[in-house]
C-alpha atoms as a PDB file:
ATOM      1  CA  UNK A   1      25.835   3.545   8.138  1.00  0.00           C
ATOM      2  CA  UNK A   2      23.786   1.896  10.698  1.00  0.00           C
ATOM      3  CA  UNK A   3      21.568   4.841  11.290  1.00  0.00           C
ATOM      4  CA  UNK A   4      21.023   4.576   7.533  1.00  0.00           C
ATOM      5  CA  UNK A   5      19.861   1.291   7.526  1.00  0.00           C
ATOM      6  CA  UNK A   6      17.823   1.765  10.792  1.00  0.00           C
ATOM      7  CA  UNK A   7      16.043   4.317   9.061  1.00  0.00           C
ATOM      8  CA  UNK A   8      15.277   2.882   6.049  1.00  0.00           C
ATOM      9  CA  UNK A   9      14.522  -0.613   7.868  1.00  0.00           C
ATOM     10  CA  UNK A  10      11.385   1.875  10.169  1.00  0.00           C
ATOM     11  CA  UNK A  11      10.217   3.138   6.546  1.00  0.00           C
ATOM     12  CA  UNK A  12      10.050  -0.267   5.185  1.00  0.00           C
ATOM     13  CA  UNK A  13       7.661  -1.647   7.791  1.00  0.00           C
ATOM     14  CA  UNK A  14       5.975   1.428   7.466  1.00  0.00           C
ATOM     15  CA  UNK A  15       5.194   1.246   4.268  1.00  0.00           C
ATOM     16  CA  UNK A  16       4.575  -2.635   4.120  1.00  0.00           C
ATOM     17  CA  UNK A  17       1.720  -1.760   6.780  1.00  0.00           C
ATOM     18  CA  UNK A  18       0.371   0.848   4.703  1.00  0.00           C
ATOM     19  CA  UNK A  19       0.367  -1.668   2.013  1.00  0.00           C
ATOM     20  CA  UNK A  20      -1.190  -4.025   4.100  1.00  0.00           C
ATOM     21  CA  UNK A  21      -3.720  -1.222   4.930  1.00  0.00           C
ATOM     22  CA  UNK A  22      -4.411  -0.724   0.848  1.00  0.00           C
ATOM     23  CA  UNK A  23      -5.178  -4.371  -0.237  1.00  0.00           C
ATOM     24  CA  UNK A  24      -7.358  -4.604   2.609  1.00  0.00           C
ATOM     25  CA  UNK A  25      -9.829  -1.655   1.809  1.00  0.00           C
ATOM     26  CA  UNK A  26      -9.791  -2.130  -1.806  1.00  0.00           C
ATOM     27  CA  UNK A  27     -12.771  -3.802  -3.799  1.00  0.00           C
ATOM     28  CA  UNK A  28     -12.266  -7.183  -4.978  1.00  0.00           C
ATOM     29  CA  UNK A  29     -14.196  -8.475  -7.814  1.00  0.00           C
ATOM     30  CA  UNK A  30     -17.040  -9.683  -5.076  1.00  0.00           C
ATOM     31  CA  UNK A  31     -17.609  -6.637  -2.575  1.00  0.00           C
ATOM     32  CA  UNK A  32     -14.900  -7.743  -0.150  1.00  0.00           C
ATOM     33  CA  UNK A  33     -13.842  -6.298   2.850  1.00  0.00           C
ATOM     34  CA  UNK A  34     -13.905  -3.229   0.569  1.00  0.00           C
ATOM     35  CA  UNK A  35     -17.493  -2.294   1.705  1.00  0.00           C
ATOM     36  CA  UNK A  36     -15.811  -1.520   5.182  1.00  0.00           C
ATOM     37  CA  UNK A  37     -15.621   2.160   3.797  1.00  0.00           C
ATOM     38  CA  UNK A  38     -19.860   2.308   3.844  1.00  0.00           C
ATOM     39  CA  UNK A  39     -22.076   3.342   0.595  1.00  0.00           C
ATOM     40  CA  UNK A  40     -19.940   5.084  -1.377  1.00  0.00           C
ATOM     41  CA  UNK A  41     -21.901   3.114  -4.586  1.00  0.00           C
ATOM     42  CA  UNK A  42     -25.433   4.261  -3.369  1.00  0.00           C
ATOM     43  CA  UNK A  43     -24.392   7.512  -2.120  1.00  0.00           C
ATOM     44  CA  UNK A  44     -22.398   9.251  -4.446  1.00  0.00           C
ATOM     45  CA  UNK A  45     -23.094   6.978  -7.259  1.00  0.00           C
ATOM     46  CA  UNK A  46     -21.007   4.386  -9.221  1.00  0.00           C
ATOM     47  CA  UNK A  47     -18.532   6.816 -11.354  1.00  0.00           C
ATOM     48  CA  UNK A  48     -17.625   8.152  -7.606  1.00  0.00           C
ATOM     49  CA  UNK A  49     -16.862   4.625  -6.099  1.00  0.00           C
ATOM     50  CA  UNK A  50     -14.900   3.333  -9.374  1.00  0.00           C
ATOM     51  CA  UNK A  51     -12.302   6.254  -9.438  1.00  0.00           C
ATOM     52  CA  UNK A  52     -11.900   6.034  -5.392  1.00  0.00           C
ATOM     53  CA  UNK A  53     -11.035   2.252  -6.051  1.00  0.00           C
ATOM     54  CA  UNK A  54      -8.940   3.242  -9.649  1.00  0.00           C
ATOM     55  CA  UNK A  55      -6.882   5.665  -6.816  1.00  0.00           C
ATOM     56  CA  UNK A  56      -6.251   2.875  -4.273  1.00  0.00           C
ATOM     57  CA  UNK A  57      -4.937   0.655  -6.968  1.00  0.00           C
ATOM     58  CA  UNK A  58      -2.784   2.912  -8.641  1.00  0.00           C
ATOM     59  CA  UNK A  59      -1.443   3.933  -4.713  1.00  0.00           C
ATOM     60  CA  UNK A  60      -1.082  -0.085  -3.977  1.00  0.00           C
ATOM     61  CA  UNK A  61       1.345  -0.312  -7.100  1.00  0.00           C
ATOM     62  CA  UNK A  62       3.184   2.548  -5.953  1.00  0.00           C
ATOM     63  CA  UNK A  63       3.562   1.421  -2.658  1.00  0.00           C
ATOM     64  CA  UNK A  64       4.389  -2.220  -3.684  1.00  0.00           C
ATOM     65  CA  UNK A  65       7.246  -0.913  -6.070  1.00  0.00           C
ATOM     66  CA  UNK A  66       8.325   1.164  -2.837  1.00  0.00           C
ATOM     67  CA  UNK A  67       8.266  -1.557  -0.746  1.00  0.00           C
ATOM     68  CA  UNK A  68      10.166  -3.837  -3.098  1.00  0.00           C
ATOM     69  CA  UNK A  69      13.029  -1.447  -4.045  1.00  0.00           C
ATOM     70  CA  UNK A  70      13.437  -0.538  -0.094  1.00  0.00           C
ATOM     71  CA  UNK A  71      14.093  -4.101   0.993  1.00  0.00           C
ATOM     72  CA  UNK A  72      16.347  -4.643  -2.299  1.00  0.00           C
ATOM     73  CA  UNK A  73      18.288  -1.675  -0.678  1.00  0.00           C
ATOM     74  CA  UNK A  74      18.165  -2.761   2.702  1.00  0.00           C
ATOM     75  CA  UNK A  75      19.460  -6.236   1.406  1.00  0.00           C
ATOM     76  CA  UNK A  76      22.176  -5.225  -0.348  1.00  0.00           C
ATOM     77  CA  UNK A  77      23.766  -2.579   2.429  1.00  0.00           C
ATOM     78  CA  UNK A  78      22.563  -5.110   5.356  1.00  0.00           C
ATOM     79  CA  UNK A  79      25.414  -7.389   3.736  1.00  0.00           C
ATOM     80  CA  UNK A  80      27.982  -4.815   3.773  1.00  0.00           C
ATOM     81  CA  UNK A  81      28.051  -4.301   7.545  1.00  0.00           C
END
């Protein structure tokens, strides 16, 4: 049981970073820190830099849900120990 919760305790982090990673990079309605990725609006046009920013927010809310149903299951078998 503790290698269980070891386990999923390492995902959780990694995951949280990755989501970390996500909100960082991603546009905000003034051009952020999301211009860290270079000219993907001059280069390959607008339609190209919308969907790569529609993909990183549909990844963030899969990552967030992730995240939260990980700890909820770390917190529940963390109290059974």
């Amino acid at each position: 049981m503790k290698a269980l919760i070891i386990t999923l305790g390492i995902i959780d982090v990694l995951v949280c970073i990755a989501l970390v990673g996500l909100v960082v990079f991603q546009e905000g309605n003034s051009r952020g820190l999301g211009s860290i990725a270079g000219g993907a609006e001059t280069f390959f046009g607008k339609s190209k830099a919308r969907s790569i920013d529609e993909t990183l927010k549909k990844l963030t809310s899969v990552l967030a849900i992730t995240f939260g149903i990980l700890s909820m299951v770390l917190y529940v078998l963390s109290g059974r120990v």
